[in-house]
Protein backbone atom coordinates (compact mmCIF):
# COMPACT_ATOMS: atom_id res chain seq x y z
CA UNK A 1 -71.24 21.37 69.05
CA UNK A 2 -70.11 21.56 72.88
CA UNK A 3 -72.46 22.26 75.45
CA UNK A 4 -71.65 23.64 78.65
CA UNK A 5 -73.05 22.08 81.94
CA UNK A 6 -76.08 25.23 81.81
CA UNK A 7 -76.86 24.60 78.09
CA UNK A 8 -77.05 21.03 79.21
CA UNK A 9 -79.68 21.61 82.31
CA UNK A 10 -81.74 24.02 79.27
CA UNK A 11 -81.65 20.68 77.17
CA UNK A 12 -82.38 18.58 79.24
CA UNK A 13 -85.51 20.74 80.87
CA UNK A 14 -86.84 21.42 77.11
CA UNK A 15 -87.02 17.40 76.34
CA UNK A 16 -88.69 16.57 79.52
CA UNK A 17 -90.50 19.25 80.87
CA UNK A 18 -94.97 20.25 80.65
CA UNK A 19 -94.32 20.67 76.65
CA UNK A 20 -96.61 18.51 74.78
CA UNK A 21 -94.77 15.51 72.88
CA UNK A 22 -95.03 16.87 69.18
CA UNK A 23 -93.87 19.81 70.53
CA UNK A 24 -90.62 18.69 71.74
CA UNK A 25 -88.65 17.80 68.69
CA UNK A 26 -89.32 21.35 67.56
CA UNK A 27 -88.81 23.20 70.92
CA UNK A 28 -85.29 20.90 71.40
CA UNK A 29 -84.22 21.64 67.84
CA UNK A 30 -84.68 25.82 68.21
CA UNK A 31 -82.85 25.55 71.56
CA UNK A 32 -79.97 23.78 70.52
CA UNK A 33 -79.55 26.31 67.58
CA UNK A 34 -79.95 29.18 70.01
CA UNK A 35 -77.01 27.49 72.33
CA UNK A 36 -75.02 27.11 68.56
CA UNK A 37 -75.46 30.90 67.92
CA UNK A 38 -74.72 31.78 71.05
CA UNK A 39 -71.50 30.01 71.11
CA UNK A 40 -70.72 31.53 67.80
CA UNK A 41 -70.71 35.08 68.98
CA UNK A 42 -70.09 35.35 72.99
CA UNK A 43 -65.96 35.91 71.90
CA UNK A 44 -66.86 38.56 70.41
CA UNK A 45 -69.61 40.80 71.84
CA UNK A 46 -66.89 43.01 74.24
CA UNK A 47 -64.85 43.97 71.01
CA UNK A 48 -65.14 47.65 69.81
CA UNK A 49 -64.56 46.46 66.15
CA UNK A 50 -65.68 42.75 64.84
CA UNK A 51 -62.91 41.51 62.13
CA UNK A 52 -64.51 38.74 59.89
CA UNK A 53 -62.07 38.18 56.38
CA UNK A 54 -63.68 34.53 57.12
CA UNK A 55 -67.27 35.69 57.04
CA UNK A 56 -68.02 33.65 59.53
CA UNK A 57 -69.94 36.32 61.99
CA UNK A 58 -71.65 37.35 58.69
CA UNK A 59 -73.26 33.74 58.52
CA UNK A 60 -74.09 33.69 61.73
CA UNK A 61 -76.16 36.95 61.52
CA UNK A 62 -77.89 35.75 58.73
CA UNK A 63 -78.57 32.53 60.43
CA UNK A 64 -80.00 34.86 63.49
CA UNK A 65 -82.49 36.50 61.24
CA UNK A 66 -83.26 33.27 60.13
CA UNK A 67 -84.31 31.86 63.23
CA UNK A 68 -86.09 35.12 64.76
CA UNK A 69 -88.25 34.92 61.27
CA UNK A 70 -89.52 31.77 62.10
CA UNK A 71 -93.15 31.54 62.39
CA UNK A 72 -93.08 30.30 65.59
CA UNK A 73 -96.91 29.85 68.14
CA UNK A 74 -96.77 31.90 70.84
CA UNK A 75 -96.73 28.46 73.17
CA UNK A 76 -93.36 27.83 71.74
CA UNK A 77 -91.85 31.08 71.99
CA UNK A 78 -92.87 31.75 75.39
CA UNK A 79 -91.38 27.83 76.59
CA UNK A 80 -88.02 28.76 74.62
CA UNK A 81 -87.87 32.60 75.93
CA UNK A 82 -89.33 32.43 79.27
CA UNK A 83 -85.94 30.15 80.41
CA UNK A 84 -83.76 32.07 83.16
CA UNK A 85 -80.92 29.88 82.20
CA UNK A 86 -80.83 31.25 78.24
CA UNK A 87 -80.93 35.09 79.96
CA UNK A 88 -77.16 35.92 79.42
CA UNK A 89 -77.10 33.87 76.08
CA UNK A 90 -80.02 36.49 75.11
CA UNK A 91 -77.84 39.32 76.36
CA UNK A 92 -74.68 38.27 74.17
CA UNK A 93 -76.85 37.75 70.80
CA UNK A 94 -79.01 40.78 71.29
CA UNK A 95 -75.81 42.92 72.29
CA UNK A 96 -73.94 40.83 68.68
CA UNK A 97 -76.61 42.03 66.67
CA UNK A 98 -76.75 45.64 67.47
CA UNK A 99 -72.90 45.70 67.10
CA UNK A 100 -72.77 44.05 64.03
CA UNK A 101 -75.49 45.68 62.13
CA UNK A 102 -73.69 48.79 62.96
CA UNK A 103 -70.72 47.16 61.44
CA UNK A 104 -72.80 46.56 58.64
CA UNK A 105 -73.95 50.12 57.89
CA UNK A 106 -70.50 51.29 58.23
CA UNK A 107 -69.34 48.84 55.65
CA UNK A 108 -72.45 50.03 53.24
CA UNK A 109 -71.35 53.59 53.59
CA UNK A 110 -67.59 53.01 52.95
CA UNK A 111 -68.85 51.69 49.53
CA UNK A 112 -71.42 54.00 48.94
CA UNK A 113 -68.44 56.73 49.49
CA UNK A 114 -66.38 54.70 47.24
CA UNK A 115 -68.75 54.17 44.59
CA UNK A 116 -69.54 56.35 41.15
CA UNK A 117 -73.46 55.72 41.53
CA UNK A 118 -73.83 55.91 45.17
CA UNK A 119 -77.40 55.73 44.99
CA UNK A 120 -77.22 52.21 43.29
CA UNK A 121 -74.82 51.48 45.65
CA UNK A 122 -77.13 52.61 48.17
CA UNK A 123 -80.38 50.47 46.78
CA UNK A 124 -78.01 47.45 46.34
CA UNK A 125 -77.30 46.73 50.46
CA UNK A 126 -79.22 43.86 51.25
CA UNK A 127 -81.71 45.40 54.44
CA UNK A 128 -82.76 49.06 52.27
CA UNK A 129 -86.31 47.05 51.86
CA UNK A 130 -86.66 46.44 55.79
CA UNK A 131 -85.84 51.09 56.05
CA UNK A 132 -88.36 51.56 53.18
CA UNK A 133 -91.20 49.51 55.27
CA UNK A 134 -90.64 50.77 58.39
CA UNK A 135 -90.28 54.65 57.05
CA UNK A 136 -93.79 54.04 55.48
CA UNK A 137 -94.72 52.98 58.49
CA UNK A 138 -93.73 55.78 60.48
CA UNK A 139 -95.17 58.54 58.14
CA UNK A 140 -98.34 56.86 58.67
CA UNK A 141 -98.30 56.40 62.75
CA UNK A 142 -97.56 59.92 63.44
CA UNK A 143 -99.48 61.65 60.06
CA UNK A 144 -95.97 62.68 58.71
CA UNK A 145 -96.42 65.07 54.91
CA UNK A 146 -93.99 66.49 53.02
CA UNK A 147 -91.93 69.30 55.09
CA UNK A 148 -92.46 67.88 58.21
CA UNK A 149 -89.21 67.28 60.49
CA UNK A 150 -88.14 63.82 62.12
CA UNK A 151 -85.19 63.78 64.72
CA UNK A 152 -83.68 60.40 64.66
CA UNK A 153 -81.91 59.52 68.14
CA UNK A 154 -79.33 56.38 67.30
CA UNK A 155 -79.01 57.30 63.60
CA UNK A 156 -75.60 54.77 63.22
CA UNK A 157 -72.81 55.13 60.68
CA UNK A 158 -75.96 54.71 57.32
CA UNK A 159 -79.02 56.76 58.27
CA UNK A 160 -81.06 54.93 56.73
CA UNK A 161 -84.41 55.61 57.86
CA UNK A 162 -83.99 59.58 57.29
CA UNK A 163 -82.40 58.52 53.81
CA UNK A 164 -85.75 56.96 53.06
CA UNK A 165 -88.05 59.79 55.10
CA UNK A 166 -86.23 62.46 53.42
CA UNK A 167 -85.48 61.18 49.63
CA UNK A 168 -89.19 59.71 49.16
CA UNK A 169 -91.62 61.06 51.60
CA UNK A 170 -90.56 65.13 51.29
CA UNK A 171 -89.70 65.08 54.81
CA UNK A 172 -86.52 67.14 56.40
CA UNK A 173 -84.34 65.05 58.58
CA UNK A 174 -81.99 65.39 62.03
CA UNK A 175 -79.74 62.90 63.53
CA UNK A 176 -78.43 62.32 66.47
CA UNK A 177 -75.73 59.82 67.18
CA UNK A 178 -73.51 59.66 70.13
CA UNK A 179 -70.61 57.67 68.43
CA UNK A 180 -67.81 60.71 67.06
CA UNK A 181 -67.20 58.32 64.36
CA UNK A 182 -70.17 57.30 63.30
CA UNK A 183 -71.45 60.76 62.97
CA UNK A 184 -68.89 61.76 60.87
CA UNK A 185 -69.28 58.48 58.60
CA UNK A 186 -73.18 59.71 58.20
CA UNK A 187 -72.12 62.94 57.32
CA UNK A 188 -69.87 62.20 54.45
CA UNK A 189 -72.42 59.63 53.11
CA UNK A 190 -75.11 62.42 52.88
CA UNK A 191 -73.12 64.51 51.17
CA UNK A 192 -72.43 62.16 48.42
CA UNK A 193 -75.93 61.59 48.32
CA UNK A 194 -76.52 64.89 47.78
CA UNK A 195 -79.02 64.95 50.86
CA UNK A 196 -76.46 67.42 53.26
CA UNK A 197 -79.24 70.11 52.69
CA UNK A 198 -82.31 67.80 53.98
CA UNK A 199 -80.79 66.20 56.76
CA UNK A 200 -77.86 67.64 59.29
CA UNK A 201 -76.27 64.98 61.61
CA UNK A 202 -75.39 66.24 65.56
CA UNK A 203 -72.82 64.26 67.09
CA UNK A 204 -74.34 63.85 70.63
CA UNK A 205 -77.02 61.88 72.58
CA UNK A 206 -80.77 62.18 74.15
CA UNK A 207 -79.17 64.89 76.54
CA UNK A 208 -79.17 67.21 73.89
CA UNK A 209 -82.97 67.24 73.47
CA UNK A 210 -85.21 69.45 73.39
CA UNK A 211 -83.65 71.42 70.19
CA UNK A 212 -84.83 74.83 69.76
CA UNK A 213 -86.96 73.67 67.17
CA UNK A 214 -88.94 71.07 67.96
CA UNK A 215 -89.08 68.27 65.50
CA UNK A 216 -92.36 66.84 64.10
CA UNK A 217 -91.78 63.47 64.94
CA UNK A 218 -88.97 61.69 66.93
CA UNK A 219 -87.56 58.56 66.65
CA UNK A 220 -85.82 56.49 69.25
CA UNK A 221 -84.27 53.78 67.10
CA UNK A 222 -84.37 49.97 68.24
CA UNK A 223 -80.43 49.27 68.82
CA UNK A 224 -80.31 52.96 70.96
CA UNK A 225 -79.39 52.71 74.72
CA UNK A 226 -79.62 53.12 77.25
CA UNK A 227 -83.43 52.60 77.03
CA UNK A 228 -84.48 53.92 80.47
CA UNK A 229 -82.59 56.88 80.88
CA UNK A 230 -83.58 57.76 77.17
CA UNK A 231 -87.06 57.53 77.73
CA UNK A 232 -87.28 59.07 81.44
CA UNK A 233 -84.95 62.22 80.06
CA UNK A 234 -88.12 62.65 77.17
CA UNK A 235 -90.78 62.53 79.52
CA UNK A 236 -88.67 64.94 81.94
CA UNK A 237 -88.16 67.54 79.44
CA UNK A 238 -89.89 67.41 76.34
CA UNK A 239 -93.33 70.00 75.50
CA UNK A 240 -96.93 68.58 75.77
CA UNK A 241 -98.15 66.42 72.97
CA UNK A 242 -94.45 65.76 71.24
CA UNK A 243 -94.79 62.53 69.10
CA UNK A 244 -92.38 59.72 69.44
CA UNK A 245 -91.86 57.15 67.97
CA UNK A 246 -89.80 53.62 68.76
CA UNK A 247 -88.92 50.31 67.56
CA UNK A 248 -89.42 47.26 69.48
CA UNK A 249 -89.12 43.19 68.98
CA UNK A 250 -92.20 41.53 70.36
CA UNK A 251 -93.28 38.54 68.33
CA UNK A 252 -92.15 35.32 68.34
CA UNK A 253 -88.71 34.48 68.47
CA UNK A 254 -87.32 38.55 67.37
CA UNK A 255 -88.50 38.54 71.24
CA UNK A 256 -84.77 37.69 71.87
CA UNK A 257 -83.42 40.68 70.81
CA UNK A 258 -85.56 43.20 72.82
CA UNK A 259 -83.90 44.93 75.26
CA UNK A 260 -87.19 46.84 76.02
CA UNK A 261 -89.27 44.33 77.83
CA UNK A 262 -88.34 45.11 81.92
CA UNK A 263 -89.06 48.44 81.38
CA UNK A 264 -92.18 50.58 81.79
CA UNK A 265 -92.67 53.90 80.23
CA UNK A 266 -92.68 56.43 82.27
CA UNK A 267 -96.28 58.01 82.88
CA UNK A 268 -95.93 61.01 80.56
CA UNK A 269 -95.43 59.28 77.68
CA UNK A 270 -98.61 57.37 76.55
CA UNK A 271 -99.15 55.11 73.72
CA UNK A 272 -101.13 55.63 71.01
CA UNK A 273 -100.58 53.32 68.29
CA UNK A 274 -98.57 49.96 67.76
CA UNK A 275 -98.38 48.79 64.17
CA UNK A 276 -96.91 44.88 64.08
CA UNK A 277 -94.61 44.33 61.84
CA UNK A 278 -94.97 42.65 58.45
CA UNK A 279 -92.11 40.80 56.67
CA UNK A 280 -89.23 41.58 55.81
CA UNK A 281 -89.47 44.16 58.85
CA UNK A 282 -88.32 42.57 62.51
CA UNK A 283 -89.70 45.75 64.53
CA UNK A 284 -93.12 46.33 65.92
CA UNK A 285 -93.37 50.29 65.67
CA UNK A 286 -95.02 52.00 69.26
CA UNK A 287 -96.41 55.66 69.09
CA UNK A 288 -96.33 57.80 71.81
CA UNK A 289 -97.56 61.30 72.56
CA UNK A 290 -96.23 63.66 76.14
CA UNK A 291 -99.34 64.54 77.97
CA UNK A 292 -99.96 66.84 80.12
């Protein structure tokens, strides 16, 4: 593996700085694999589409999800993550992962559109169990029941979590996702589901809110951006005592992926509830209310 002269000072620092010595092995070896991911992946975050016929990128996300899963002390996590020199290598593999899972989905739903039993098609992708977890965990955060309405800002090209809201928990479904493309994959994967009817898809982005019916719950999902100006236009304009919901990365390693952590809520919106996650779910759910 080649190191660059800044991976080499973040080596270097990790083996002989205030770490204690049965530490360092362990802190070295995570480092170097975060420098090895990174130099995986940091051709191709500016690329609009990621072509892998090797599989290669594929590997390396798996290897990612590997490493956040680790069950890592906080001690650890905060010497490997608190690093100014590993900042832009955080950048590239947070910014590869949201790109790629969204290549992901969109590869799910061309087969799912494909397919003669979509739905098995549709249980068979690999992270369904992750959407099934985290939908049971936002019926319970916000008190969802059957007929309620969730509006899903960032719902990609597989809508995943309204798939599982709306097909198990009763609940009627909106998304809203700002890529034309995207949108119109979703679309064409609910209709072969047979879910058009429960859940409508609006190409657009947080600008569009507040609807004209107000949703029951809504969800700003973990990949959607820009954070601040999402969450500032939702305390500037949505009604007193709207639930929302969002999905953040705060333990461990998943840390690395956040793109949440230098910035504060804005004042209206206050937090309720925060349920941790449990595996095989990376996200730590946060429930917020608009006050007065």
């Amino acid at each position: 593996m080649s190191i660059d002269c800044d991976y080499g000072e973040v080596l270097k620092l990790d083996a002989t700085g205030p770490l204690a010595p049965a530490r360092m092995p362990f802190i070295r070896k995570i480092t170097e694999e975060i420098v090895a991911i990174h130099h995986s992946i940091k051709d191709f975050v500016d690329r609009e589409i990621y072509q892998d016929p090797s599989g290669h990128l594929k590997a390396v996300f798996r290897q990612l999800d590997d490493l956040i899963a680790l069950d890592i002390d906080d001690r650890s996590a905060e010497d490997i993550l608190s690093n100014s020199r590993f900042n832009s290598a955080f950048d590239a593999i947070s910014t590869f992962r949201s790109q790629y899972t969204a290549e992901l989905e969109a590869e799910q739903a061309e087969s799912i559109l494909k397919s003669r039993d979509p739905w098995k098609t549709l249980t068979d992708f690999t992270y369904l169990p992750n959407y099934i977890q985290l939908a049971q965990t936002e019926c319970q955060g916000a008190g969802l029941k059957p007929g309620d309405t969730v509006l899903f800002l960032g719902s990609g090209p597989l809508p995943l979590t309204l798939i599982v809201l709306c097909h198990q928990h009763g609940l009627n479904g909106i998304g809203i996702e700002q890529y034309p493309e995207r949108a119109e994959l979703s679309m064409r994967v609910l209709e072969k589901l047979g879910l058009s009817s429960q859940i409508r898809i609006i190409s657009g982005n947080h600008l569009m809110l507040p609807l004209e019916e107000m949703p029951d719950l809504i969800m700003v999902a973990a990949l959607a951006e820009p954070k601040k100006e999402i969450f500032d236009h939702l305390a500037s304009v949505l009604p007193a005592g709207t639930k929302i919901s969002h999905r953040i990365y705060e333990k461990g390693l998943r840390q690395m992926l956040d793109t949440f952590y230098h910035y504060e809520l804005p004042e209206r919106l206050r937090e309720y509830l925060r349920i941790p996650p449990e595996p095989p779910v990376n996200n730590t759910s946060v429930f917020l209310t608009v006050a007065d």
